[in-house]
Structures are given as structure tokens and as C-alpha cells.
Protein backbone atom coordinates (compact mmCIF):
# COMPACT_ATOMS: atom_id res chain seq x y z
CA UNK A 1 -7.06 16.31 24.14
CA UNK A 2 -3.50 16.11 23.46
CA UNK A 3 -2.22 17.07 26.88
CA UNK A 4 -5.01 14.05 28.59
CA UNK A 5 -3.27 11.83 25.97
CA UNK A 6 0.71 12.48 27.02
CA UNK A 7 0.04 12.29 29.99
CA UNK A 8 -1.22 8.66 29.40
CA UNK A 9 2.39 8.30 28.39
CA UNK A 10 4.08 9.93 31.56
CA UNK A 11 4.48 12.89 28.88
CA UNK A 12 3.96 16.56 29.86
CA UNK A 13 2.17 18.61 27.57
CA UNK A 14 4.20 21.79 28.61
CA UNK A 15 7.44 20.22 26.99
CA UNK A 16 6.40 18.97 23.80
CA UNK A 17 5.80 21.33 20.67
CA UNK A 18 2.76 19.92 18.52
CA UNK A 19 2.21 20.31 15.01
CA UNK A 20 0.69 18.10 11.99
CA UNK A 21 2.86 15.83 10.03
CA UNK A 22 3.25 13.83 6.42
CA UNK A 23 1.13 13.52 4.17
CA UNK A 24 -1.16 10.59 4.80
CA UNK A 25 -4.73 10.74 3.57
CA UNK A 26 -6.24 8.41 5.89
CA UNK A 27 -5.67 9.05 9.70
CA UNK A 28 -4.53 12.46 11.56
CA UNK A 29 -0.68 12.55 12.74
CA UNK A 30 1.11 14.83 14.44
CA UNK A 31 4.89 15.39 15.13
CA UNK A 32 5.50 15.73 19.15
CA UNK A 33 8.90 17.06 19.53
CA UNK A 34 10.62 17.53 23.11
CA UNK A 35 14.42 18.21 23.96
CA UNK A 36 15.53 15.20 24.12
CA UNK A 37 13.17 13.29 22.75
CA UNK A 38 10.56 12.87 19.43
CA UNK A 39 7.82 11.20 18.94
CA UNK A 40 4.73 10.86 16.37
CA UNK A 41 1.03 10.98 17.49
CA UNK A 42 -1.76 9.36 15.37
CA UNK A 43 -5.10 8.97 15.67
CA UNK A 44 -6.53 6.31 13.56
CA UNK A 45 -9.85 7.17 11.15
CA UNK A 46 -12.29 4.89 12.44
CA UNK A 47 -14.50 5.72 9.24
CA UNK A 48 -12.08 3.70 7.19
CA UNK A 49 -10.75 1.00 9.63
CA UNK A 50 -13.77 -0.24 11.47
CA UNK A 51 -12.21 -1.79 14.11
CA UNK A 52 -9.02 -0.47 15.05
CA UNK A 53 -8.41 -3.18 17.89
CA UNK A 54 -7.87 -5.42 15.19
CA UNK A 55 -4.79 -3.56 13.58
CA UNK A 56 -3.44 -3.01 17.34
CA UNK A 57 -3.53 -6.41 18.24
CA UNK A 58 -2.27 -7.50 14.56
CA UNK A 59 1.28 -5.19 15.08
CA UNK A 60 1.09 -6.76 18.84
CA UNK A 61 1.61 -10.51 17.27
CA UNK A 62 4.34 -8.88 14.40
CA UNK A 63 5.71 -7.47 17.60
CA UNK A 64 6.00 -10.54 19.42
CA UNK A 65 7.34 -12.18 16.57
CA UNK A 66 9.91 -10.03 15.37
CA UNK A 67 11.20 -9.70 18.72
CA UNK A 68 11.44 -13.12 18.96
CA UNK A 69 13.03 -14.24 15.89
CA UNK A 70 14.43 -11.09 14.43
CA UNK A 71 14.95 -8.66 16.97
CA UNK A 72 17.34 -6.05 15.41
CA UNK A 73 14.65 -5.62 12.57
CA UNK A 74 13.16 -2.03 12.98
CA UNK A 75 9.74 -2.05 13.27
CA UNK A 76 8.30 1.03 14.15
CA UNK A 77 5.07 -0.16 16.31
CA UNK A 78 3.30 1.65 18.68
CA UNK A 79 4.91 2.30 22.26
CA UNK A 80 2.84 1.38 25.67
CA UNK A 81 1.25 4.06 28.15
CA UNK A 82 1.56 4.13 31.86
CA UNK A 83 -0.86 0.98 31.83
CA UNK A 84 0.63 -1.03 28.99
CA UNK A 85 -2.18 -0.07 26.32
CA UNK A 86 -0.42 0.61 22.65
CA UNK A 87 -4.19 2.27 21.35
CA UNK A 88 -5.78 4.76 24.19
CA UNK A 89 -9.14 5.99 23.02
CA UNK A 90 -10.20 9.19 24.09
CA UNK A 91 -14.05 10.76 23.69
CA UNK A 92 -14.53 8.03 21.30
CA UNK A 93 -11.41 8.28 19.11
CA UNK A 94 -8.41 5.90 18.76
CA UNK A 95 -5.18 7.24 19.52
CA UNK A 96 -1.14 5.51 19.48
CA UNK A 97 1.90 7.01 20.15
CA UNK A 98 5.00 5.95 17.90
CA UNK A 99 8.56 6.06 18.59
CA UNK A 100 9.75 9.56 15.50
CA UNK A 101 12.97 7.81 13.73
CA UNK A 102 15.44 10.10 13.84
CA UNK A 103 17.46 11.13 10.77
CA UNK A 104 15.01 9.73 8.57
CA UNK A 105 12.86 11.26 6.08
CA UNK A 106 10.19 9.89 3.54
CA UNK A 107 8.72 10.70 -0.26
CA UNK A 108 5.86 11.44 -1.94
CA UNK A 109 6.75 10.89 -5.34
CA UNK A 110 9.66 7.56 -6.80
CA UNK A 111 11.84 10.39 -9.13
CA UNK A 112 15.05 7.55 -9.52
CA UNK A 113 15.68 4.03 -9.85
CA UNK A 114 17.29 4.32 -6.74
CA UNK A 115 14.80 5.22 -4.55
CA UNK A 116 12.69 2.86 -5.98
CA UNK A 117 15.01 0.00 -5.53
CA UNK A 118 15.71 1.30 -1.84
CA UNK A 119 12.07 0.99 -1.36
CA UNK A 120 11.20 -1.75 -2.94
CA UNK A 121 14.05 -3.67 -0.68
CA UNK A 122 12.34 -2.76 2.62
CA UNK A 123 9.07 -4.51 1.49
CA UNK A 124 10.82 -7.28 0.75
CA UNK A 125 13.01 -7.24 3.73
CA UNK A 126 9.63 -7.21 5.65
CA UNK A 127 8.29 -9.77 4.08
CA UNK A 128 11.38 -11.95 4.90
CA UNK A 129 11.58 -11.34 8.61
CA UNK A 130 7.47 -12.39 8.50
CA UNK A 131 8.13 -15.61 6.23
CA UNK A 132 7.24 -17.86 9.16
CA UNK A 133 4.88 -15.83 10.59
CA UNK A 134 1.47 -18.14 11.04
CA UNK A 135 -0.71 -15.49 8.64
CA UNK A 136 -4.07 -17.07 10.22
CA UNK A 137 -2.64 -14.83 13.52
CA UNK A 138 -3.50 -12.01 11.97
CA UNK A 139 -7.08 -10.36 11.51
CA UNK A 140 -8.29 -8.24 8.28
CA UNK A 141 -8.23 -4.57 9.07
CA UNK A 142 -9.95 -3.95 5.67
CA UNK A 143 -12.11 -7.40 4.02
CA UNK A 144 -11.80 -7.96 0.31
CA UNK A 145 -9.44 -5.07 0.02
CA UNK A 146 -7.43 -6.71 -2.52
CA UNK A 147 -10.21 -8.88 -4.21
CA UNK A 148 -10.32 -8.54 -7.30
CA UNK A 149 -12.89 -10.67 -8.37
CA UNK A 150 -15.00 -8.73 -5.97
CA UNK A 151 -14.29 -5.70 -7.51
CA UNK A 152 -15.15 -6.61 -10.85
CA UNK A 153 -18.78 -8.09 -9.48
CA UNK A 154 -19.10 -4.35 -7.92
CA UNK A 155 -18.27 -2.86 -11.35
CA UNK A 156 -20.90 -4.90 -13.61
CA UNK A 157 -23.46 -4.34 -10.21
CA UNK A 158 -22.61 -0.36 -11.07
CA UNK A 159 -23.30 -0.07 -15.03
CA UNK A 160 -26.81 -1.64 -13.87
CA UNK A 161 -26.99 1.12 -11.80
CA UNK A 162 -25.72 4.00 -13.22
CA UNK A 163 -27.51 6.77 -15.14
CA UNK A 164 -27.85 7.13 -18.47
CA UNK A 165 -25.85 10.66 -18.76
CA UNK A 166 -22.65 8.69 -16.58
CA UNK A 167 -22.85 5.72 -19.03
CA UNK A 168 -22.36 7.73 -21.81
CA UNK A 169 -19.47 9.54 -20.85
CA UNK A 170 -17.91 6.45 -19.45
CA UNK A 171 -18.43 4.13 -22.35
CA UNK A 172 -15.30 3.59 -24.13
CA UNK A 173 -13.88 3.44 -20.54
CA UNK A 174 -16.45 0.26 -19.74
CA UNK A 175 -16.04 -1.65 -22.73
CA UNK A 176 -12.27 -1.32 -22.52
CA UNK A 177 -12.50 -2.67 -18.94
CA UNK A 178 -14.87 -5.80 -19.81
CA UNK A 179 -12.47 -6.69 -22.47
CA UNK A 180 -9.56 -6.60 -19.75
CA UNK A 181 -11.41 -8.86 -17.78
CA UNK A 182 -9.37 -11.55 -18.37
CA UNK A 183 -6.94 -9.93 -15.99
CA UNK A 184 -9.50 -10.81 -13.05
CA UNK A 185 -9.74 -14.53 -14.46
CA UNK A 186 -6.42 -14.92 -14.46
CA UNK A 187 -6.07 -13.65 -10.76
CA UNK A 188 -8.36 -16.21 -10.12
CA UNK A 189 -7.00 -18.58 -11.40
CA UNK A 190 -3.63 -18.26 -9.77
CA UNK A 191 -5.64 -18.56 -6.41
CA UNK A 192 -7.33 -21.58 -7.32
CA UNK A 193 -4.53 -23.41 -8.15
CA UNK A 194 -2.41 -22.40 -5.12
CA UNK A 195 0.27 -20.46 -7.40
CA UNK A 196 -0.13 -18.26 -4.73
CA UNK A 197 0.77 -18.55 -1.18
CA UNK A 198 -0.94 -16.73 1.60
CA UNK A 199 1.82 -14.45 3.12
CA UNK A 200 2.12 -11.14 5.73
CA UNK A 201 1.75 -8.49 3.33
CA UNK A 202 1.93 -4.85 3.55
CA UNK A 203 -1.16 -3.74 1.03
CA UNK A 204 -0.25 0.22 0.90
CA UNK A 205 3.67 -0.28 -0.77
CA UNK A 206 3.63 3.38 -1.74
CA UNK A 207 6.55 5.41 -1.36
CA UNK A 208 5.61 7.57 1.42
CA UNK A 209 5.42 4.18 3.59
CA UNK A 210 8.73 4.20 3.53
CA UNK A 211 11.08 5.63 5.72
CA UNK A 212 14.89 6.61 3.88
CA UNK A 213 17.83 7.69 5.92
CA UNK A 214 18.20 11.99 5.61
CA UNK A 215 21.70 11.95 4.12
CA UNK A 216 22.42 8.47 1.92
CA UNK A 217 18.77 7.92 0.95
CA UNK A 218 19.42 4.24 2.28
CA UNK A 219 16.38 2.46 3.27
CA UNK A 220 15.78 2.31 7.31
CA UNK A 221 12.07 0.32 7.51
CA UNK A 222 8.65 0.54 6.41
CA UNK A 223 5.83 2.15 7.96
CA UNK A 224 1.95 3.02 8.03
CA UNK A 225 1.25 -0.69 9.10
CA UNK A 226 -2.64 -0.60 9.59
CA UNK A 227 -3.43 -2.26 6.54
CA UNK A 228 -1.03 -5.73 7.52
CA UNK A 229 -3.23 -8.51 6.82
CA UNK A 230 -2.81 -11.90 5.43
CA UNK A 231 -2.40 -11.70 1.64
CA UNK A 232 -0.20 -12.42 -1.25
CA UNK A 233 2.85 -10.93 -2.24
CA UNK A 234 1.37 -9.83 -5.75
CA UNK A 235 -0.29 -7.17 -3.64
CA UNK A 236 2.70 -5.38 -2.29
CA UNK A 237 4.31 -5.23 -6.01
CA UNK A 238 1.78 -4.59 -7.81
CA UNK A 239 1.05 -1.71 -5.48
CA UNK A 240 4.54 -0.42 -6.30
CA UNK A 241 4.18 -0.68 -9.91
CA UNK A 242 1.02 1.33 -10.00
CA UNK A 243 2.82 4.06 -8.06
CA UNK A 244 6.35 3.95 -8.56
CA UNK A 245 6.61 3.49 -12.88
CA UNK A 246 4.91 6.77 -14.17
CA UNK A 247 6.35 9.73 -13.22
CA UNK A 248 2.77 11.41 -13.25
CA UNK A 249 0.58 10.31 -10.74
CA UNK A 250 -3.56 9.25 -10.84
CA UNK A 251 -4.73 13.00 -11.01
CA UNK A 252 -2.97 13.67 -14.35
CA UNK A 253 -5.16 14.58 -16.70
CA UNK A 254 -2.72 14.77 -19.78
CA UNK A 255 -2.60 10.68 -20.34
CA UNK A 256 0.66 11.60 -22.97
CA UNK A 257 2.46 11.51 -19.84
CA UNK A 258 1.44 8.78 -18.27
CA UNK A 259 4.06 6.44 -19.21
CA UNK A 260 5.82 3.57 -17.45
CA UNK A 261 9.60 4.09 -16.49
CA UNK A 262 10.88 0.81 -17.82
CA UNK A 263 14.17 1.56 -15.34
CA UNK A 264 11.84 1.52 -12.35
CA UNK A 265 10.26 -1.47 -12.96
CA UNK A 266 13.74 -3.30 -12.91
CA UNK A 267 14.68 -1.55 -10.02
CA UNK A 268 11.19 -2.32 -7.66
CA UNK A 269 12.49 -6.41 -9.28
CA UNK A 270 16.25 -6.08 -8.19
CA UNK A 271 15.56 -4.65 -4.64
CA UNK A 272 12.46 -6.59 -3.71
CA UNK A 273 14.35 -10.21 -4.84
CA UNK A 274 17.40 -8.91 -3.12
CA UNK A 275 15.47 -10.12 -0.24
CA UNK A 276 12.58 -12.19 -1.58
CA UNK A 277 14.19 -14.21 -4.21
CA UNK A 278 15.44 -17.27 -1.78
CA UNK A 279 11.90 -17.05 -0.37
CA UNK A 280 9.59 -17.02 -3.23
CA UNK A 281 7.89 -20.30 -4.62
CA UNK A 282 8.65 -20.89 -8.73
CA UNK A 283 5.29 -20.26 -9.17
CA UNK A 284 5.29 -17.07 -7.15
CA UNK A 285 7.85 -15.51 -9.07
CA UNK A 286 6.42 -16.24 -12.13
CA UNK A 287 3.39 -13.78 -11.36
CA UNK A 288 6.05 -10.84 -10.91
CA UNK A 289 5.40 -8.98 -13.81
CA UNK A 290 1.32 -10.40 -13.52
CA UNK A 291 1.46 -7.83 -10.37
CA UNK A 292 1.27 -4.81 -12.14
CA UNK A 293 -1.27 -5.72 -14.72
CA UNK A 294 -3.70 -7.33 -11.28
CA UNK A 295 -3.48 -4.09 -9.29
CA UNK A 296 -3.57 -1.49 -12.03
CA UNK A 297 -6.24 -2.82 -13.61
CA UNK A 298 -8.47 -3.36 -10.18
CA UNK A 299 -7.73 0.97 -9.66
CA UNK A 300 -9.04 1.50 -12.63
CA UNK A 301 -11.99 -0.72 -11.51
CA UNK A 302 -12.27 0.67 -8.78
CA UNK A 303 -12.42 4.46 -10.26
CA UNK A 304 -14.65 4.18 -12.68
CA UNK A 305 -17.14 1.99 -10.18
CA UNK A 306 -17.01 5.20 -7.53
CA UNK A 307 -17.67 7.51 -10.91
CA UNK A 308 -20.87 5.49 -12.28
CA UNK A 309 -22.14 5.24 -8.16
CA UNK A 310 -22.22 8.74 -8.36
CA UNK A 311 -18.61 9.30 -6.45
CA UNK A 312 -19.82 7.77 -3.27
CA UNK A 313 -16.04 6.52 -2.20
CA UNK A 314 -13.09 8.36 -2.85
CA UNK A 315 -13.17 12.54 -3.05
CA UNK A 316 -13.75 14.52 -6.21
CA UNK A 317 -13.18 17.74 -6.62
CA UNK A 318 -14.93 18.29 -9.97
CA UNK A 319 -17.92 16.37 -11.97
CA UNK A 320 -15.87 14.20 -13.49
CA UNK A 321 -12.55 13.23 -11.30
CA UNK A 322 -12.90 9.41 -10.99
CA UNK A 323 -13.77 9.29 -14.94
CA UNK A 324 -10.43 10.94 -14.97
CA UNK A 325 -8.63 8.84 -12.94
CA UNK A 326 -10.07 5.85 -14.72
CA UNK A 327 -8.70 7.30 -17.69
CA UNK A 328 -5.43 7.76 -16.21
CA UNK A 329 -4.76 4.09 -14.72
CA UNK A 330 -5.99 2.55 -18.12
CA UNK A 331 -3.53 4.62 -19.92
CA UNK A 332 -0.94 3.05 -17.29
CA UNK A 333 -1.82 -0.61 -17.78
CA UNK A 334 -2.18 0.16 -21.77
CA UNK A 335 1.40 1.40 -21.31
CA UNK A 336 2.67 -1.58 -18.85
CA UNK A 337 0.89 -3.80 -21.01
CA UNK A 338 3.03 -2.78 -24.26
CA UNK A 339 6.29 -3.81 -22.50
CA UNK A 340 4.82 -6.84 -21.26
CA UNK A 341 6.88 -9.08 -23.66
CA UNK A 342 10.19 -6.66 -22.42
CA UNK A 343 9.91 -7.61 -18.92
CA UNK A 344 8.80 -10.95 -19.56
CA UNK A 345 11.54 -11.84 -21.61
CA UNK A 346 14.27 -10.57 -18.66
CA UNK A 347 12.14 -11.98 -15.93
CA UNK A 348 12.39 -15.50 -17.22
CA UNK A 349 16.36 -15.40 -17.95
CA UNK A 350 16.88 -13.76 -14.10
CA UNK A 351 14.35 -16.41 -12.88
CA UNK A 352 16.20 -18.91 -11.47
CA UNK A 353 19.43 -16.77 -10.70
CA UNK A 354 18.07 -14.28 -7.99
């Protein structure tokens, strides 16, 4: 496989050394390092994306775009064979070669304000160089994956469903969901109104998806761009607030340390309006600290849906794993939710000043 593949590239298989790479859940990569040169193979999980032309011809319009109007913006896309195809499918699978950034380096858990304000820059630094971008361009790699609406229809369809025995153990779980519903209205509501504008957004903000420089820790670009897809920008933060504020992630099972780092939170605001704050509507910015609540609460939807369905979605590793996580991400929003009148308060008086 891998030698048919370089070779698609005017690579020889002889000079390259081969080995897997990161830590990505979702498609296989592997590091491809020659003498002079380095490079990243990845072949995309067609189980999850569906249709992986669509996210090769999405990155081909960024491309085009970027080059065009921003063209010393790194954006780490996927480089052309021998016969100018960036996805080469091989026995069935979908495969890409990427350029490997040298000196650069990437992290699977936020520890300091800094790296979450280094991170939360190149999102918005992205998001910038797409402003103009005509969204309707792009296709949806994943539908509905940040409807939350949707998800809250899927989560009243599953207590219907659901046996007796998993209704029981989840119970103080469900009600304390239904009475957070108004969460969902109030996403709604920001839609319907047009509070919200439809923007290039990145929809996996997670640390890892960012690549920092090996010695400063300065942010270089952002990466893992499959899920790109018209959106809004409430995505992307509230993505890094559900990752980036608790130092324990959504497999701890002691909730007394799930807590929200009230110094990360300012620091995912101060790098992302670094570069988004000139951009942003009034209205937009006004749903900042509405991010984290929206994208919490729809994981801990979307957890305790998979447990009552019988785990049918994400992987468990023991009976009850997604009660857990449900657990886990309500303790988070119960958390965010306590300093809601904290960051409220210095949201409004940096408002109109970033």
C-alpha cells in the first residue's frame, strides 16, 4: 500500500521511514520522513466522513482563496500527485499526502493560559483570512453536526426508547438536562433572529488541532481541516471552552475536579478577539460567553443519548462510560454556569474596546 501510494507522489518507498503519528481518533496518519524531506500520510475514515470528495474539494476552494487573497497564511492542505489529484484512493480507501511542518509540535491537553491564548489566536486568525470567503462554496462534511436543536429532538426520541434499567440510572442526569433546555431555545433563537452570521468555521477547535512552534510555543496554523463547513463562530469557541477550561478531561470520573479555569477562559477571549474582534458583528460578540454554555451542554446531550441507545456511537469501555461522561460535562456547564455573571460582567466592559 504505502509504497503504490508514494509513488503516486514521485516518492520512493526505499527512502522514506514510516511510522504512525498524533493522536487523532478519527482517521489513520502516519509520519513519512526522508533526508531531506518530511511529510505526513493520512488516510481519511470513510465510516465517519461519508464522502470524503467533499472535504477535498472544500480545502481546494480555501486553497484557492487563501492563495488569492492571503497568500503568506499557512495552510497546511494536501499536496498534488504526479496527476494533480490532492485525495488518491487506493483498494477502496481515501488517502492525502500533507506537507510535515517542521519545528512544530502540537498538545493534547491546554495546561497554561498561554497555550490557550496561542491557540485560541490561530482560530481566530483563520477565521479572519476566510471572512470573505462565500460560505455557500463550501459543502458539509458532517450534516447537523453542530445542531443543537437536533440533538435535543434525538435525546427526548432516546428516553422513549430506552430501557427501563438505563432510565433509572440516568434519571437525575435526564431531568437535569430537560431543565437546561432552555440552552437549546436560546440557540435557536439567536439563529432565528440572524444574531448569528453564517461564517467558515473550524468545528474540532481542540488543542491538538493546533500546531505550536517546538521552542517559543508561538502559534504557527491550525490543522485537521476535514470538518470545515459553513457554520457560526459560536462553534469554534464553544468547542474551546469545553476542552480547554477544566484541567480534567471527559473521562474523569472524580467530578470534584472538574472545574473551569477562570484564567483560560480569558485567555481563549483575548487571543481569539486579537484577531476576531474588528470582524465580529455586536450581536456576535455578545454570544461569547453563550458559546460555552451551547456546546457543553449539546456533549452532554449527546453522551447521555449514545448511553440510553445502548452506546451505539462513541466507544465505551465499561457498562456505564457515556453515563459517565454525561456526568462529567454537566458538572462542567454546572461549573461554567456559576461564573456566568463573572465573565459576563468583563465581557460587556471589554465589548466595545477589542
Amino acid at each position: 500500500m504505502f509504497q503504490e501510494i508514494l509513488a503516486s507522489y514521485g516518492l520512493h518507498y526505499d527512502n522514506f521511514k514510516i511510522e504512525p503519528y498524533g493522536s487523532g481518533l478519527i482517521n489513520y496518519t502516519w509520519k513519512v520522513s526522508g533526508v531531506d524531506k518530511n511529510y505526513l500520510l493520512q488516510k481519511i475514515n470513510a465510516n465517519v466522513f461519508k464522502e470524503p470528495i467533499r472535504i477535498d474539494e472544500n480545502l481546494l476552494e480555501l486553497r484557492k482563496f487563501l492563495d488569492k487573497y492571503a497568500p503568506d497564511y499557512l495552510f497546511v492542505s494536501p499536496l498534488p500527485n504526479l496527476q494533480n489529484e490532492t485525495l488518491v484512493v487506493f483498494n477502496g480507501d481515501y488517502y492525502r499526502v500533507f506537507p510535515f511542518i517542521q519545528n512544530s509540535t502540537s498538545l493534547d491537553f491546554v495546561k497554561t493560559p498561554e497555550e490557550a491564548y496561542q491557540a485560541a489566536k490561530q482560530f481566530g486568525e483563520f477565521a479572519k483570512e476566510l471572512d470573505g470567503f462565500n460560505t455557500k462554496k463550501l459543502k458539509y462534511t458532517l450534516v447537523d453536526f453542530h445542531n443543537l436543536p437536533l440533538r435535543v429532538a434525538q435525546f427526548k426520541l432516546a428516553i422513549q426508547g430506552a430501557s427501563v434499567e438505563r432510565l433509572l440510572e440516568a434519571a437525575t442526569e435526564i431531568n437535569e438536562l430537560i431543565k437546561l433546555e432552555y440552552i437549546a431555545e436560546k440557540y435557536q433563537e439567536l439563529i432565528d433572529n440572524g444574531s448569528l452570521k453564517k461564517r467558515v468555521v473550524h468545528h474540532d477547535t481542540k488543542i491538538s488541532n493546533v500546531l505550536l512552534h517546538q521552542q517559543t510555543g508561538e502559534g504557527l496554523c491550525v490543522i485537521d481541516l476535514d470538518t470545515v463547513m459553513p457554520g457560526y463562530y459560536i462553534s469554534d469557541i464553544g468547542d474551546m471552552m469545553r476542552t480547554y477550561l477544566s484541567e480534567a478531561n471527559e473521562e474523569e470520573k472524580d467530578l470534584s475536579k472538574v472545574v473551569v479555569r477562570e484564567e483560560m477562559f480569558f485567555a481563549i477571549y483575548r487571543g481569539y478577539m486579537e484577531e476576531m474582534g474588528d470582524v465580529l458583528s455586536t450581536s456576535e460578540k455578545e454570544a461569547f460567553v453563550f458559546s460555552g454554555k451551547f456546546m457543553i451542554y449539546m456533549q452532554a446531550l449527546r453522551f447521555l443519548t449514545d448511553f440510553l441507545n445502548n452506546d451505539v456511537y462513541y466507544h465505551t469501555t465499561y457498562p456505564s462510560h457515556n453515563l459517565v461522561r454525561a456526568k462529567n460535562q454537566l458538572q462542567l456547564l454546572k461549573s461554567y454556569l456559576s461564573l456566568d455573571p463573572i465573565f459576563e460582567k468583563v465581557f460587556q466592559n471589554n465589548l466595545h474596546t477589542i
